[in-house]
Protein backbone atom coordinates (compact mmCIF):
# COMPACT_ATOMS: atom_id res chain seq x y z
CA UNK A 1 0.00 0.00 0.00
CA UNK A 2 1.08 3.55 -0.61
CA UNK A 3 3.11 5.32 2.21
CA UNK A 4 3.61 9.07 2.40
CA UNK A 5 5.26 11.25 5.02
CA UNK A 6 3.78 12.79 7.75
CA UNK A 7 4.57 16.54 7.80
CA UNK A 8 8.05 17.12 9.62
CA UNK A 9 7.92 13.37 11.11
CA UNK A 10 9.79 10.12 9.81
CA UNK A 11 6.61 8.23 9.73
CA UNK A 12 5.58 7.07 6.53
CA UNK A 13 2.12 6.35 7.03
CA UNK A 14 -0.21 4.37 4.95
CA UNK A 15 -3.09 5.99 3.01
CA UNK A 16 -5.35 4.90 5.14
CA UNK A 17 -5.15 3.81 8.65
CA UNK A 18 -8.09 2.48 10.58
CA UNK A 19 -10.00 4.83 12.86
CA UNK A 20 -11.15 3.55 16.38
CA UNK A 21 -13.87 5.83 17.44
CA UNK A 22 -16.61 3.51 16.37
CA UNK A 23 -14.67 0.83 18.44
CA UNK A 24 -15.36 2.63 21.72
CA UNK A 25 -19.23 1.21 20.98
CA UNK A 26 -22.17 2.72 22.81
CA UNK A 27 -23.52 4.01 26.23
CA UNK A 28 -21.89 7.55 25.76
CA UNK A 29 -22.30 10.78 24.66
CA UNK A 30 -20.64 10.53 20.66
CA UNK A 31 -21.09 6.85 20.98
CA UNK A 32 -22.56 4.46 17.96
CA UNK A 33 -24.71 1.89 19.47
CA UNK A 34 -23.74 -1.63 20.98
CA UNK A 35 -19.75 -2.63 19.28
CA UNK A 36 -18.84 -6.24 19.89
CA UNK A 37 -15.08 -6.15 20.97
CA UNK A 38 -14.00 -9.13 19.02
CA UNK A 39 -15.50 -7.65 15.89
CA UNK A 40 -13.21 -4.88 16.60
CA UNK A 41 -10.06 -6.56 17.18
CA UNK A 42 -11.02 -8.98 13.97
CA UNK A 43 -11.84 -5.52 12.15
CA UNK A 44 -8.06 -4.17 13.14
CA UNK A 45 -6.71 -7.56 11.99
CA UNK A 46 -8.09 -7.39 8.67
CA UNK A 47 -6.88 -3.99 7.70
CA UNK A 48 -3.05 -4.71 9.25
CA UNK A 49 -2.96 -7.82 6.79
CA UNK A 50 -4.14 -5.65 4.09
CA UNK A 51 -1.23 -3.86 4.78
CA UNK A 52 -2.46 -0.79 6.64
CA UNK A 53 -0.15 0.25 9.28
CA UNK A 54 -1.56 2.94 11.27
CA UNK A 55 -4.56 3.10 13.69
CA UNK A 56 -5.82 6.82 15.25
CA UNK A 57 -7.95 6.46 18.68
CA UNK A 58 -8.73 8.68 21.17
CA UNK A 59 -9.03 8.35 24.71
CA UNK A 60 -12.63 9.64 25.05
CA UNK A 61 -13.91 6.92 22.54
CA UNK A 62 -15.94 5.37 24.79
CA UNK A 63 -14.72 7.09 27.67
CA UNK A 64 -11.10 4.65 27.49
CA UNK A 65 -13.00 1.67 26.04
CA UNK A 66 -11.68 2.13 22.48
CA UNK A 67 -7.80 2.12 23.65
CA UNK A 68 -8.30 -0.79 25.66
CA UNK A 69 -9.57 -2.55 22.48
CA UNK A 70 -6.51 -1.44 20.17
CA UNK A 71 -4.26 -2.21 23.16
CA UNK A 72 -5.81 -5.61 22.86
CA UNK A 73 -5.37 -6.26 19.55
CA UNK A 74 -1.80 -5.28 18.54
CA UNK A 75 -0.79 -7.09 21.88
CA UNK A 76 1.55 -9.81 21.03
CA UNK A 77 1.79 -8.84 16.93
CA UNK A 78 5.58 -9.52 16.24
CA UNK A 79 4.91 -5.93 13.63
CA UNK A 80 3.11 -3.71 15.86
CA UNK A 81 1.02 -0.59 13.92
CA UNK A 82 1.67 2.97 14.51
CA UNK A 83 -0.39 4.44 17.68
CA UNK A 84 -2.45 7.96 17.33
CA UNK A 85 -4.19 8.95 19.87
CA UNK A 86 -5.52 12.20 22.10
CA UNK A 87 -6.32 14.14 24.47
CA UNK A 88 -8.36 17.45 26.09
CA UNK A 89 -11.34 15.45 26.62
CA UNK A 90 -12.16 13.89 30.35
CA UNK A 91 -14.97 12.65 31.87
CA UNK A 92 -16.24 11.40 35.07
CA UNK A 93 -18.00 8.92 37.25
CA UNK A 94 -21.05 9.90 35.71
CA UNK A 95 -19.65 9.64 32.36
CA UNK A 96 -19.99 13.48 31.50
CA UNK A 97 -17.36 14.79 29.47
CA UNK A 98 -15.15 17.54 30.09
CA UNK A 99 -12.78 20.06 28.04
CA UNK A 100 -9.52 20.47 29.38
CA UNK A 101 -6.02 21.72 28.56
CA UNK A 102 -4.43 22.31 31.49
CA UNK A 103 -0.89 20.82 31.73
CA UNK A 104 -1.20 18.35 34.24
CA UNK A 105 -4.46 16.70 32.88
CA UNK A 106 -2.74 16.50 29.20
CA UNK A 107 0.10 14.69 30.95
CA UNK A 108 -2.50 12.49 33.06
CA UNK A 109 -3.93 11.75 30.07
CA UNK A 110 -1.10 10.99 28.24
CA UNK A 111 -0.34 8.09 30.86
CA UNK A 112 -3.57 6.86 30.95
CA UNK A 113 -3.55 6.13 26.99
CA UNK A 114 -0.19 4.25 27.63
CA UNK A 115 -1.73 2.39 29.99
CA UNK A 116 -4.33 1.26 28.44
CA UNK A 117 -2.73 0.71 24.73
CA UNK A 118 -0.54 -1.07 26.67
CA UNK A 119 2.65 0.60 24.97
CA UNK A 120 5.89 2.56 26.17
CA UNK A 121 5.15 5.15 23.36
CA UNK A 122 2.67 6.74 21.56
CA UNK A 123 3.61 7.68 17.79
CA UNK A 124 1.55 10.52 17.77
CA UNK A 125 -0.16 12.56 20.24
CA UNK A 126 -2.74 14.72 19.14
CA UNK A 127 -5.09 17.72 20.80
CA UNK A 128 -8.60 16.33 19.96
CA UNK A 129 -10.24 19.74 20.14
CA UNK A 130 -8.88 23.28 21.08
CA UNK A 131 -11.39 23.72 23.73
CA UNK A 132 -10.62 25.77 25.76
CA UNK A 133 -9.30 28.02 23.46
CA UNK A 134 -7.60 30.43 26.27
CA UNK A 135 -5.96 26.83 26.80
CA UNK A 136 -4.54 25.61 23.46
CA UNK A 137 -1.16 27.48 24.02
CA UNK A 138 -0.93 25.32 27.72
CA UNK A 139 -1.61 22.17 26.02
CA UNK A 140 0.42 22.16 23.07
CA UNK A 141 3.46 22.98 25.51
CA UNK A 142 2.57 19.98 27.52
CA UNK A 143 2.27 17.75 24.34
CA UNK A 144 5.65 18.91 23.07
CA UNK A 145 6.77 18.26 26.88
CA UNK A 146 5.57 15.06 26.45
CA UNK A 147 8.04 14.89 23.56
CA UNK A 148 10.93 15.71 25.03
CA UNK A 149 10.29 13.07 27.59
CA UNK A 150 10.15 10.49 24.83
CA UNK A 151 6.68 9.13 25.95
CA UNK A 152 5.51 10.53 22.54
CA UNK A 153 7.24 10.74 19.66
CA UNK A 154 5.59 12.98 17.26
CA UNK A 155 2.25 15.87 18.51
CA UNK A 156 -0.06 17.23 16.06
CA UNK A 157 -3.47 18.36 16.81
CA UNK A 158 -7.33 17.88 15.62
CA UNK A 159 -10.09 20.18 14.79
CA UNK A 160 -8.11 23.77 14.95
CA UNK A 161 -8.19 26.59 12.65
CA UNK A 162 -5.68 28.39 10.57
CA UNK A 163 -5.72 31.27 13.30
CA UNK A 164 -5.14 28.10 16.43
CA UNK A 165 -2.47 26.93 14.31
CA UNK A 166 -0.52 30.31 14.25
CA UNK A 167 -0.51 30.95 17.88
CA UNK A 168 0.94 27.02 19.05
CA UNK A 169 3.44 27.19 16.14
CA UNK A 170 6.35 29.06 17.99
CA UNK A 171 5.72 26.96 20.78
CA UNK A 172 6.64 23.68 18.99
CA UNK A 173 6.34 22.29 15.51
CA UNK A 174 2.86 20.60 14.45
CA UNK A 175 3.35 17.68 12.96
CA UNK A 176 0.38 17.46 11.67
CA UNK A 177 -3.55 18.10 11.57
CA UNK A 178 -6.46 16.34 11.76
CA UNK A 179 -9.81 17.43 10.53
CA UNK A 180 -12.54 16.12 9.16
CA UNK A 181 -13.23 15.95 5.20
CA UNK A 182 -15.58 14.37 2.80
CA UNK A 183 -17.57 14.92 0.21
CA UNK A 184 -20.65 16.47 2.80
CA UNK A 185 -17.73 18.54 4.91
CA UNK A 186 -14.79 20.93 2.46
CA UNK A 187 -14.68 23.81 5.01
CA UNK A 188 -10.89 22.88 5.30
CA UNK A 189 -10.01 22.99 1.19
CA UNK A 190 -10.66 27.56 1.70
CA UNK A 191 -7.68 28.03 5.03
CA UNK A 192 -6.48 24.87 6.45
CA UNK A 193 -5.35 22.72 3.49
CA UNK A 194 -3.28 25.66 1.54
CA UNK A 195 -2.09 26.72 5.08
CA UNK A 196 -0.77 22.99 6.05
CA UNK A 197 0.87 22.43 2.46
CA UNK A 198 2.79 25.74 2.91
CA UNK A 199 4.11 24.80 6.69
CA UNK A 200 4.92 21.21 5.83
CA UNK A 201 2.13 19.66 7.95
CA UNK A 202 0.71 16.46 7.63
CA UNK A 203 -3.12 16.17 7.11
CA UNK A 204 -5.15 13.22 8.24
CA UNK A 205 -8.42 13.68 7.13
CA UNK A 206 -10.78 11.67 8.94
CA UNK A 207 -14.88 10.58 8.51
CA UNK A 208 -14.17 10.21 4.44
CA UNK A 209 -17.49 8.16 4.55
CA UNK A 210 -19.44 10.73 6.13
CA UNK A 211 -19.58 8.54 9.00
CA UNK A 212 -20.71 5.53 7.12
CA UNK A 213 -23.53 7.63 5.06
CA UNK A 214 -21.09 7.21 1.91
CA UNK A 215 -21.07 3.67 2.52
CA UNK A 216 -23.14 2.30 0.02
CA UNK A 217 -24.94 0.69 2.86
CA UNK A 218 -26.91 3.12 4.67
CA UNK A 219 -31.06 3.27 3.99
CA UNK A 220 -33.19 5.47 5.12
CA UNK A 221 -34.56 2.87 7.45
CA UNK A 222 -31.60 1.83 8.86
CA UNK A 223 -30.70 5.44 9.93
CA UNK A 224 -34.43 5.50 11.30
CA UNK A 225 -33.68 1.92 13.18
CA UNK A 226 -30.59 3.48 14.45
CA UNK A 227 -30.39 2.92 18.48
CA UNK A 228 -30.58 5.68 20.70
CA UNK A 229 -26.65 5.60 21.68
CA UNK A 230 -25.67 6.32 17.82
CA UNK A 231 -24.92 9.74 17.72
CA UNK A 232 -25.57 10.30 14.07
CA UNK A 233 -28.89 10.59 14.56
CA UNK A 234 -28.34 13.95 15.27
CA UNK A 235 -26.61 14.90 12.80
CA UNK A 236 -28.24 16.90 9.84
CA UNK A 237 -26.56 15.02 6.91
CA UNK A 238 -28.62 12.02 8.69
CA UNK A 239 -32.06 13.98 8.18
CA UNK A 240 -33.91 15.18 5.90
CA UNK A 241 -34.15 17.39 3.55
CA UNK A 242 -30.55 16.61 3.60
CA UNK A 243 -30.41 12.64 3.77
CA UNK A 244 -32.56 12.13 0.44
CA UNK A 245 -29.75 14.01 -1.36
CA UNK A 246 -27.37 12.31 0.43
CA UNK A 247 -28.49 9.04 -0.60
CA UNK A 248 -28.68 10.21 -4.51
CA UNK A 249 -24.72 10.73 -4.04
CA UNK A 250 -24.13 7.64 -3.20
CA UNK A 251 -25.78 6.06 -6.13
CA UNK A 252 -23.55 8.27 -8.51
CA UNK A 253 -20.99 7.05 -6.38
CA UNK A 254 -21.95 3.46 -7.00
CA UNK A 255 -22.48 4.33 -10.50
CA UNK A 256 -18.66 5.60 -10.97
CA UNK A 257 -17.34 2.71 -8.51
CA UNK A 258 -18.94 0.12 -10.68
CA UNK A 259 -16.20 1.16 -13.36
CA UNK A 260 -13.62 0.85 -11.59
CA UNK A 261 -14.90 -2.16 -9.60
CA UNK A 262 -15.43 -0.91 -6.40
CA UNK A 263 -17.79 0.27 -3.82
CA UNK A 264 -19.20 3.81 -3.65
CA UNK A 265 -17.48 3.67 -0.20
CA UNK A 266 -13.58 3.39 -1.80
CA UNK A 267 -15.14 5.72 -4.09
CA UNK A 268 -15.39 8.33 -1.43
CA UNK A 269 -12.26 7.84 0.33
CA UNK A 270 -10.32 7.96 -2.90
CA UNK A 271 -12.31 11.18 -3.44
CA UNK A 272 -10.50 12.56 -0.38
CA UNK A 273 -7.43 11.38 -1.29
CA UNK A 274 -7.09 13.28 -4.51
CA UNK A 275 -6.29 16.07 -2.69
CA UNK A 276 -2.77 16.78 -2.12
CA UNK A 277 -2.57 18.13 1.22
CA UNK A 278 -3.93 14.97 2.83
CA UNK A 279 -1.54 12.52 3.69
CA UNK A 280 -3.87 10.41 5.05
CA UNK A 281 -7.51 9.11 5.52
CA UNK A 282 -8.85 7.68 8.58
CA UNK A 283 -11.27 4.82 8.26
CA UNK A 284 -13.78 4.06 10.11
CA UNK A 285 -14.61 -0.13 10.39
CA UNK A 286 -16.45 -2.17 12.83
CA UNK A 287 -16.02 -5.78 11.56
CA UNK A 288 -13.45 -7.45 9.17
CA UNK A 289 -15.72 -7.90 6.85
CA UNK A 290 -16.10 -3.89 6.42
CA UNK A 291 -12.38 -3.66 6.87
CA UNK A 292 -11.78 -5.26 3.49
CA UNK A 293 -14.72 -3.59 1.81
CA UNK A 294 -12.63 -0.57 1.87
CA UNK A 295 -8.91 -1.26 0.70
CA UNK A 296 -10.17 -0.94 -2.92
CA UNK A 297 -10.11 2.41 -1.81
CA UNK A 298 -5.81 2.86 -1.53
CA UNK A 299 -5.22 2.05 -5.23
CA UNK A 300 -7.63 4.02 -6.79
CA UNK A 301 -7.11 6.79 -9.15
CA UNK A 302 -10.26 8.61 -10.07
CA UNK A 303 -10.24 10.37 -13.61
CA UNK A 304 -10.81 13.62 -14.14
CA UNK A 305 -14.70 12.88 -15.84
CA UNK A 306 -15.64 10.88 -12.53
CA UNK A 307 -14.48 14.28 -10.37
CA UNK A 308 -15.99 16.71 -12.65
CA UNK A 309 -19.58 14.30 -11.95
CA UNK A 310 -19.25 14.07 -8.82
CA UNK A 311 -18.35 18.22 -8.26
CA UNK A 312 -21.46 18.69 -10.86
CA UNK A 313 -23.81 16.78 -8.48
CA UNK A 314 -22.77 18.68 -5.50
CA UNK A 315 -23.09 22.00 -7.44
CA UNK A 316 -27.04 21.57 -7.90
């Protein structure tokens, strides 16, 4: 599979990498529904055979749940995968979550996540939001603390804007950024994309899918059977008027994928890949058998008359 380097790091990092936020299962606040662990470890499996080599986490998927499943399944693995994960979220006994950037939480946190990926390093440590934002400039000089300790290797950070970016940069160089970006979400193509391929920072784009929507699988009923605990429900690409058109995407996407011989899925994580700021895409999987349904997606080259139908459809 493809490799590229991460902004000022040394890690060459696979096109894709699997994303563990679905992994963290249900029974909190971002959650998405009930997530058999052994699915998830089979799921993480799948995609390291296929030759991916990276997986991204975060310590507030399900509140710690989700590390203690990647922990789990790269225990043992003679070639271990490169570790992302983050922090600035907490949460308590009650399972509310919190926003924090104070330096002694990041480093708490920071422990915590080697505990529980059950690692003496973590390849890249990432801000998961800059909330607070009076606080970004007090976490990002904890993460590059962190650093210099040697209990991370590389720090980057998720979610910030051009302007965030500006005021951390003196403190310590960003390795790289992580926002989302799809087909549904291009906010970052105006400031953040131009602005990372200028400063030599890695991009890894996550949610390509749309969180699943892009799939190829997703119905109207099955976002209206959707359990409680899935937090997509809420979100407006998941209603209408917006999920009807939503839906019509995804058949052009099937449309074009059925050319190339692949799913409208790969389809839409190729889509992100085009770009050439992103060095990465973070997939989402829950199961092997969704793991493979998306490395179609590392080799493909969309031509120029499948972009210009796809841009055309989102014009209207």
């Amino acid at each position: 599979m493809e490799t590229r380097i991460l902004g000022n790091s040394d890690l060459a990092i696979t096109v894709l990498g699997i994303g563990a936020w679905a992994m963290g299962g249900g029974n909190w606040k971002f959650g998405w529904g009930p997530q058999d662990d052994d699915d998830s470890v089979a799921a993480i499996h799948a995609a390291l055979d296929a030759g991916v080599n990276w997986i991204d986490t975060a310590a507030v998927y399900g509140l710690g749940h989700a590390e203690v499943v990647v922990g789990r399944a790269v225990k043992g693995l003679s070639h271990k995968p490169l570790l992302f994960t983050k922090c600035a979220r907490v949460w308590n006994e009650q399972r509310e979550i919190g926003k924090v950037l104070h330096r002694d939480s990041v480093i708490r946190e920071c422990e915590e996540s080697l505990r529980r990926l059950q690692t003496d390093v973590i390849d890249l440590y990432q801000i998961h939001w800059p909330e607070p934002d009076e606080d970004i400039e007090e976490g990002w000089e904890a993460c590059a603390r962190l650093k210099e300790q040697g209990k991370v290797r590389w720090i980057g950070v998720s979610n910030f804007s051009v302007a965030q970016l500006q005021r951390i940069a003196p403190i310590a160089p960003i390795t790289s950024l992580q926002p989302p970006y799809n087909m549904l979400v291009r906010g970052i193509e105006q400031e953040q994309l131009p602005y990372c391929q200028q400063n030599g920072i890695g991009v890894i784009g996550y949610s390509p899918m749309r969180s699943g929507l892009l799939t190829g699988k997703m119905t109207a009923e099955r976002v209206a059977a959707m359990p409680e605990d899935d937090h997509r429900q809420r979100v407006p690409d998941f209603q209408e008027p917006r999920l009807s058109k939503n839906l019509a995407l995804v058949e052009l996407l099937r449309e074009i994928g059925a050319g190339h011989g692949v799913s409208p899925g790969e389809v839409a994580i190729a889509w992100t890949l085009r770009h050439p700021a992103i060095t990465g895409a973070i997939v989402g999987m829950r199961n092997a058998k969704q793991a493979n349904g998306v490395m179609g997606a590392a080799g493909l080259k969309l031509s120029d008359a499948d972009l210009a139908r796809i841009e055309e459809f989102l014009a209207d």
